[in-house]
C-alpha atoms as a PDB file:
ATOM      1  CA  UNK A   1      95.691  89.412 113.403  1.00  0.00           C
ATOM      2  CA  UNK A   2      93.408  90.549 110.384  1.00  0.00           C
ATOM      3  CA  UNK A   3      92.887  87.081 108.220  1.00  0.00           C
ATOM      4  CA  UNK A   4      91.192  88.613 104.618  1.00  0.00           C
ATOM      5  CA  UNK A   5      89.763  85.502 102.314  1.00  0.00           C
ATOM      6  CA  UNK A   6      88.909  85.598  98.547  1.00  0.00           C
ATOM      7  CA  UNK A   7      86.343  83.214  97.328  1.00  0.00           C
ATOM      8  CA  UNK A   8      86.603  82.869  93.777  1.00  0.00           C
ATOM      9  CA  UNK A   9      83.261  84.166  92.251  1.00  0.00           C
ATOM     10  CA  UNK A  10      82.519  86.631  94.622  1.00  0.00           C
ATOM     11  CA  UNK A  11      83.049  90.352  94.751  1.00  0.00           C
ATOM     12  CA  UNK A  12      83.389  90.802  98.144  1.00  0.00           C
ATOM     13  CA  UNK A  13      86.249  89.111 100.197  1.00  0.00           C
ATOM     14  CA  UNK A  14      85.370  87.908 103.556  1.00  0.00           C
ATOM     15  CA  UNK A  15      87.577  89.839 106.457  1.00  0.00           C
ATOM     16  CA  UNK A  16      87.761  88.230 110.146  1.00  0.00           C
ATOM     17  CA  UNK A  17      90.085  89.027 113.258  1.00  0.00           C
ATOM     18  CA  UNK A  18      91.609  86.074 114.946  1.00  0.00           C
ATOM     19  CA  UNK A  19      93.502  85.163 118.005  1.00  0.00           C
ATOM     20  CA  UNK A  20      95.666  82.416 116.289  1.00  0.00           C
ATOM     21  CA  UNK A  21      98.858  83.142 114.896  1.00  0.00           C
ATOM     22  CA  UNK A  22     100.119  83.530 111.130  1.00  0.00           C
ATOM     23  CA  UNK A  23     101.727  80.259 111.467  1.00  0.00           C
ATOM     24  CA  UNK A  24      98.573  78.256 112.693  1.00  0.00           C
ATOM     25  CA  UNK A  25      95.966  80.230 110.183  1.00  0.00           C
ATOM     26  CA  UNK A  26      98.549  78.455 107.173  1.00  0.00           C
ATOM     27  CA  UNK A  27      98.860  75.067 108.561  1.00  0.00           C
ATOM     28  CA  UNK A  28      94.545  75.254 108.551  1.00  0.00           C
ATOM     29  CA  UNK A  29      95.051  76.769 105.195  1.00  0.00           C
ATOM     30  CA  UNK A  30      97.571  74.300 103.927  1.00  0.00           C
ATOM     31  CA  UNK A  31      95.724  71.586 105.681  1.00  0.00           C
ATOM     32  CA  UNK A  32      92.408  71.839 104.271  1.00  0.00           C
ATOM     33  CA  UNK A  33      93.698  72.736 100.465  1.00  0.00           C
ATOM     34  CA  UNK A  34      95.578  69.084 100.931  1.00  0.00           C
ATOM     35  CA  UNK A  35      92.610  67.465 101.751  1.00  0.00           C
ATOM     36  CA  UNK A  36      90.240  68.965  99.519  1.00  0.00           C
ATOM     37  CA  UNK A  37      88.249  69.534 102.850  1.00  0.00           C
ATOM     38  CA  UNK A  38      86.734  73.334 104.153  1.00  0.00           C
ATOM     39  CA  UNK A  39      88.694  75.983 105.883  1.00  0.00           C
ATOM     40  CA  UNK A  40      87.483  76.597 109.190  1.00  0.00           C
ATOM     41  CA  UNK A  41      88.537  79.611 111.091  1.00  0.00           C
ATOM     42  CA  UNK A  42      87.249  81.359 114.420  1.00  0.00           C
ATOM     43  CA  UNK A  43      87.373  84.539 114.930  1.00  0.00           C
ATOM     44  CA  UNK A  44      87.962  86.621 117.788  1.00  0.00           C
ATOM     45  CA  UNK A  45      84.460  87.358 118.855  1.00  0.00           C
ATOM     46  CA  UNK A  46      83.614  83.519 118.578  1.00  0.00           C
ATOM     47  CA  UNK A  47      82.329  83.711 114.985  1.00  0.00           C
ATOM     48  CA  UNK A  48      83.651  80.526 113.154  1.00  0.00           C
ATOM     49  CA  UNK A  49      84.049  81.159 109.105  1.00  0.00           C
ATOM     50  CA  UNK A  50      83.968  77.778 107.133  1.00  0.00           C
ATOM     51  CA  UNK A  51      85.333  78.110 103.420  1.00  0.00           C
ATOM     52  CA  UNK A  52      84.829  75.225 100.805  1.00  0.00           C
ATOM     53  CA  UNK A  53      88.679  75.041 100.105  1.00  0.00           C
ATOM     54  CA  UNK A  54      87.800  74.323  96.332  1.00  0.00           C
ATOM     55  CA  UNK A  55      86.850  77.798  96.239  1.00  0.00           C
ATOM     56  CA  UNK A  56      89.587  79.256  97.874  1.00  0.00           C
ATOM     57  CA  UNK A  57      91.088  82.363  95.825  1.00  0.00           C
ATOM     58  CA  UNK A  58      93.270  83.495  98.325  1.00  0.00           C
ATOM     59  CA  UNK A  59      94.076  84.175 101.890  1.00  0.00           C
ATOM     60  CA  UNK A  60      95.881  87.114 103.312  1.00  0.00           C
ATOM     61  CA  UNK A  61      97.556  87.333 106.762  1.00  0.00           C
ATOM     62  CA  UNK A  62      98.064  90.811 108.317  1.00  0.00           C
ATOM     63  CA  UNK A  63     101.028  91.686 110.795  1.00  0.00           C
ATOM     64  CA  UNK A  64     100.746  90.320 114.051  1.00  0.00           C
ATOM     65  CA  UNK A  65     100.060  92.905 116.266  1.00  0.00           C
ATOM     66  CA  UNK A  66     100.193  93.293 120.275  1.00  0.00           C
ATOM     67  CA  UNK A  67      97.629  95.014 121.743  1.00  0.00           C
ATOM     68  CA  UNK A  68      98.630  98.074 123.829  1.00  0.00           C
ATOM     69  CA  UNK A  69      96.542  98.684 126.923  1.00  0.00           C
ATOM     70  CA  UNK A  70      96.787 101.620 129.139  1.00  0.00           C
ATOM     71  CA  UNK A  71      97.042 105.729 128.688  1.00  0.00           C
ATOM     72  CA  UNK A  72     100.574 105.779 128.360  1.00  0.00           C
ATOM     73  CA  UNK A  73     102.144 108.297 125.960  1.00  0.00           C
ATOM     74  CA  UNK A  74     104.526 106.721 123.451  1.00  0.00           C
END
């Protein structure tokens, strides 16, 4: 699932792909706002993104998507 962050003063918004689901990327979101703490999030090539949550502008969760493997048509 595509996970796209904005951190307030910056122009650029930081974009990651991650394993977890849109239900676990909000509790970390949800968690870390609550306790004033950072947002940390891996993503899927083992990268690990760590987010001061007092700078948090937003954070956008794409569809969950499975991944199709094979050469089948359709």
């Amino acid at each position: 699932m595509e996970v796209r962050i904005g951190v307030q003063n910056a122009a650029r918004e930081i974009m990651l792909e991650s394993a977890q689901s849109a239900d676990e990327v909000a509790a970390l979101v949800d968690a870390a706002i609550s306790a004033g703490g950072t947002l940390r999030l891996a993503d899927s090539t083992g990268r690990t993104v760590l987010v001061p949550a007092s700078v948090l502008g937003y954070v956008e969760l794409g569809a969950e998507t499975e991944r199709r493997v094979g050469f089948g048509i359709g």
